[in-house]
C-alpha atoms as a PDB file:
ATOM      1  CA  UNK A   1      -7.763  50.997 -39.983  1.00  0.00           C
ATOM      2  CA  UNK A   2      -9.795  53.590 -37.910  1.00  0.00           C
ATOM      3  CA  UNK A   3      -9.849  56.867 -39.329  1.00  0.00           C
ATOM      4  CA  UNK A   4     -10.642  60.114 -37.708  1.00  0.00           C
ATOM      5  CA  UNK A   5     -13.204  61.897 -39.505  1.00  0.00           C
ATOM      6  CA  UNK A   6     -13.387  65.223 -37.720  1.00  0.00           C
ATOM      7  CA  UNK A   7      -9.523  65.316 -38.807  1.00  0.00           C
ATOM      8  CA  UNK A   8     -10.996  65.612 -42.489  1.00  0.00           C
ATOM      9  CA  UNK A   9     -11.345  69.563 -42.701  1.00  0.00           C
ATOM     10  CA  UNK A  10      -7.778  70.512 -41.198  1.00  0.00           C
ATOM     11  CA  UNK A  11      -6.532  67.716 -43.662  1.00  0.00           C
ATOM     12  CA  UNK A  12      -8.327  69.716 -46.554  1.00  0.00           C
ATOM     13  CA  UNK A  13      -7.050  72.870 -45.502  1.00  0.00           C
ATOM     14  CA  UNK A  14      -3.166  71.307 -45.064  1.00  0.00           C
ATOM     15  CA  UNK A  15      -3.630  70.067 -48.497  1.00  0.00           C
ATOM     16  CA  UNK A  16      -4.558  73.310 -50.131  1.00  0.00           C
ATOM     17  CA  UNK A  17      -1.914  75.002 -47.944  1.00  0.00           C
ATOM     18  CA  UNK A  18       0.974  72.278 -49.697  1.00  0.00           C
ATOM     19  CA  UNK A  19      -0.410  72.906 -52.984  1.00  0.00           C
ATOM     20  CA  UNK A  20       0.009  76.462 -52.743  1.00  0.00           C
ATOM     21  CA  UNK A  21       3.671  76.310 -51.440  1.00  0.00           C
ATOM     22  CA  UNK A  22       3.963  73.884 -54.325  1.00  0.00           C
ATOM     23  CA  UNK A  23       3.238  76.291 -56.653  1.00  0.00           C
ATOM     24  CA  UNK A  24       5.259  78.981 -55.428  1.00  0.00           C
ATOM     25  CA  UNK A  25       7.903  77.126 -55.248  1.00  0.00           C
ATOM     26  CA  UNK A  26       8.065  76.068 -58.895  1.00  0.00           C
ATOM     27  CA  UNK A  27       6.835  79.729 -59.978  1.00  0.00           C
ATOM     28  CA  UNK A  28      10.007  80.850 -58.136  1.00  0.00           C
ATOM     29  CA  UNK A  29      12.240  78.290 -60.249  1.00  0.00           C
ATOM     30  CA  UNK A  30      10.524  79.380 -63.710  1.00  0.00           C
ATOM     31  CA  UNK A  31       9.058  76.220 -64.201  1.00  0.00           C
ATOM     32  CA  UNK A  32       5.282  75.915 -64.727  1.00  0.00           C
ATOM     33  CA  UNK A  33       2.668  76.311 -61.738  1.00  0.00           C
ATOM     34  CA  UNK A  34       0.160  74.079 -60.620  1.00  0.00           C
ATOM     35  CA  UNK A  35      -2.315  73.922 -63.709  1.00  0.00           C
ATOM     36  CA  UNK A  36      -5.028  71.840 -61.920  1.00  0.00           C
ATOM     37  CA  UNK A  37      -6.207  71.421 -58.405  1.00  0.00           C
ATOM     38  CA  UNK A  38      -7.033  67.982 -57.356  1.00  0.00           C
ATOM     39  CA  UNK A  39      -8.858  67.692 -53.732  1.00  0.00           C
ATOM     40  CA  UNK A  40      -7.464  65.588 -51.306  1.00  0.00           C
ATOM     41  CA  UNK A  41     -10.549  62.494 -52.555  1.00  0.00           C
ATOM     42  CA  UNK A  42      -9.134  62.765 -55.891  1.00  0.00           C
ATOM     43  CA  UNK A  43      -4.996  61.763 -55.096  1.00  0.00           C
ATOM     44  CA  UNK A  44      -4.021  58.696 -56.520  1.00  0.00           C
ATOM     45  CA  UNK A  45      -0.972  56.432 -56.168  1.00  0.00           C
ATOM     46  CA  UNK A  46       2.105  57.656 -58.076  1.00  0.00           C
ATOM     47  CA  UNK A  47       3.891  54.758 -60.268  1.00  0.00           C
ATOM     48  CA  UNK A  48       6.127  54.800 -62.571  1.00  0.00           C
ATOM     49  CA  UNK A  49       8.491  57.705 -62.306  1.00  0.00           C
ATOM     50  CA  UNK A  50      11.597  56.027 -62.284  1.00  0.00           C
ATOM     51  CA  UNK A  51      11.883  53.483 -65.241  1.00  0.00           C
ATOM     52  CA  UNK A  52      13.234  49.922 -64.711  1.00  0.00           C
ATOM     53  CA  UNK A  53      15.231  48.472 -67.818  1.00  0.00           C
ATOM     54  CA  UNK A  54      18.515  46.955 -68.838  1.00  0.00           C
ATOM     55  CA  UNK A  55      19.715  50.432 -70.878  1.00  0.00           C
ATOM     56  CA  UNK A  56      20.638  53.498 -68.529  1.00  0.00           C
ATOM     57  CA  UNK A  57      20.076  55.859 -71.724  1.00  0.00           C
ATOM     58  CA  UNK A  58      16.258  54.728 -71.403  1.00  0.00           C
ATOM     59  CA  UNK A  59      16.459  53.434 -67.551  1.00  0.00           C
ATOM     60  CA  UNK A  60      16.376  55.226 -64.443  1.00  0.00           C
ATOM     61  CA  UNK A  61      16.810  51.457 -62.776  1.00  0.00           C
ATOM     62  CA  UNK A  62      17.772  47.893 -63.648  1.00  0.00           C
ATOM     63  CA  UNK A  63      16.185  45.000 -63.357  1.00  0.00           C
ATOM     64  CA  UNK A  64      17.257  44.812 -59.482  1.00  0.00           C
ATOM     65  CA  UNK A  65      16.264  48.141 -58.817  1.00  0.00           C
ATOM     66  CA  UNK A  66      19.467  49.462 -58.829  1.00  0.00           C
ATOM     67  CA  UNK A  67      20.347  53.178 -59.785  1.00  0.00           C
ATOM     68  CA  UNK A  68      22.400  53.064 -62.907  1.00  0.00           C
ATOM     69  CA  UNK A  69      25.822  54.423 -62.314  1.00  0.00           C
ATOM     70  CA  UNK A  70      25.249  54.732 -58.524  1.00  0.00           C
ATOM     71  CA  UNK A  71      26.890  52.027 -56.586  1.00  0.00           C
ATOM     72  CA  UNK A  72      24.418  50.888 -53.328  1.00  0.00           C
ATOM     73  CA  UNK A  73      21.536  52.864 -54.434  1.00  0.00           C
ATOM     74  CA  UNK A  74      18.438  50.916 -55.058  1.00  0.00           C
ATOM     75  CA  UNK A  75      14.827  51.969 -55.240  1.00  0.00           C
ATOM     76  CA  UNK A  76      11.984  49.723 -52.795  1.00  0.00           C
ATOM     77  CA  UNK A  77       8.514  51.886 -53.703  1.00  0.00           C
ATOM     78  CA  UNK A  78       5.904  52.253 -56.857  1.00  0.00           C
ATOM     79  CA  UNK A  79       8.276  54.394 -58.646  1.00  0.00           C
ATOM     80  CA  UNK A  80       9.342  51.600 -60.796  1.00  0.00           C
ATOM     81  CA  UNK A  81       6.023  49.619 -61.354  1.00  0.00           C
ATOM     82  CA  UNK A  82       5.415  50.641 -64.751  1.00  0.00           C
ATOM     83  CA  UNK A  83       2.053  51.970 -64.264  1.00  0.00           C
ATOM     84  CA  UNK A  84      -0.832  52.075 -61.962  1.00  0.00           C
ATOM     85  CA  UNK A  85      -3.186  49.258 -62.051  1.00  0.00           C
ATOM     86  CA  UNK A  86      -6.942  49.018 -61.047  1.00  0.00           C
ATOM     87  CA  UNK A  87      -6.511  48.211 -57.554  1.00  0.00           C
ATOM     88  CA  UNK A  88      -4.570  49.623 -54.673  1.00  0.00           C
ATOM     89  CA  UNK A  89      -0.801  49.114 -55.688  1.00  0.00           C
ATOM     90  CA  UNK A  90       0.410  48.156 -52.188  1.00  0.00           C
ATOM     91  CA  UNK A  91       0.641  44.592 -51.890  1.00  0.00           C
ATOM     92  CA  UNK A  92       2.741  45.131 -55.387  1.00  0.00           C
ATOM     93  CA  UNK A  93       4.870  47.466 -53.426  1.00  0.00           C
ATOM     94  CA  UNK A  94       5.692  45.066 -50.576  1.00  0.00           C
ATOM     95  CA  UNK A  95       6.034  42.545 -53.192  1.00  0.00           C
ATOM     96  CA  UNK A  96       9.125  44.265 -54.808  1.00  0.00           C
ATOM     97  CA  UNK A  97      10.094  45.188 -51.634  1.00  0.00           C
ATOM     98  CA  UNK A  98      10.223  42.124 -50.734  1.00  0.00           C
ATOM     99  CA  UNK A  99      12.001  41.002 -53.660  1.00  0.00           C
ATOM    100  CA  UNK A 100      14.605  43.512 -53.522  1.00  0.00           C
ATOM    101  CA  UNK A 101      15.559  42.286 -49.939  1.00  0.00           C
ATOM    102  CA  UNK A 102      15.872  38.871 -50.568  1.00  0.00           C
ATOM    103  CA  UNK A 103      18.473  40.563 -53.729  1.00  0.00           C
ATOM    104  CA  UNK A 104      20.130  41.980 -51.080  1.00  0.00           C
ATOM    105  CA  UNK A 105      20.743  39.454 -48.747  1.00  0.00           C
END
């Protein structure tokens, strides 16, 4: 991978300019803003928003990654690893991925 470091600044300054639509955004809806700014060195993956399980009371997914209660709809990324590990998750990611297309086959 080659990256361009003179890119890094503009980067920075796209960042801070999401973050701050972010948070206008979700001070618009009444929700809560953005409590704590993390720079663009600190991101990390996200895993583990949508959990997998057998009971759609508790379960965003099943076992095959399906959607409960949504016919066709399955879910290929991190979002239902359980939780992040200590390495980069994305050979775990292509894993499942791969997985799920052999389930859909």
């Amino acid at each position: 991978m080659d990256y361009d470091l003179d890119r890094i600044p503009a980067s920075i300054q796209e960042h801070r300019a999401l973050v701050r639509a972010f948070e206008a955004r979700l001070l618009k809806t009444g929700l809560l803003g953005v409590s704590k700014y993390t720079g663009i060195a600190g991101t990390a993956h996200a895993l583990g928003s949508l959990v997998m399980g057998d009971d759609p009371r508790r379960s965003v997914v099943d076992p095959s990654g399906r959607v409960h209660g949504m016919e066709g709809l399955y879910v290929a990324d991190g979002s239902v690893l359980p939780r992040s590990s200590r390495v980069n998750p994305a050979l775990t990611i292509y894993a499942w991925g791969l997985r799920l297309g052999d389930h859909l086959k």
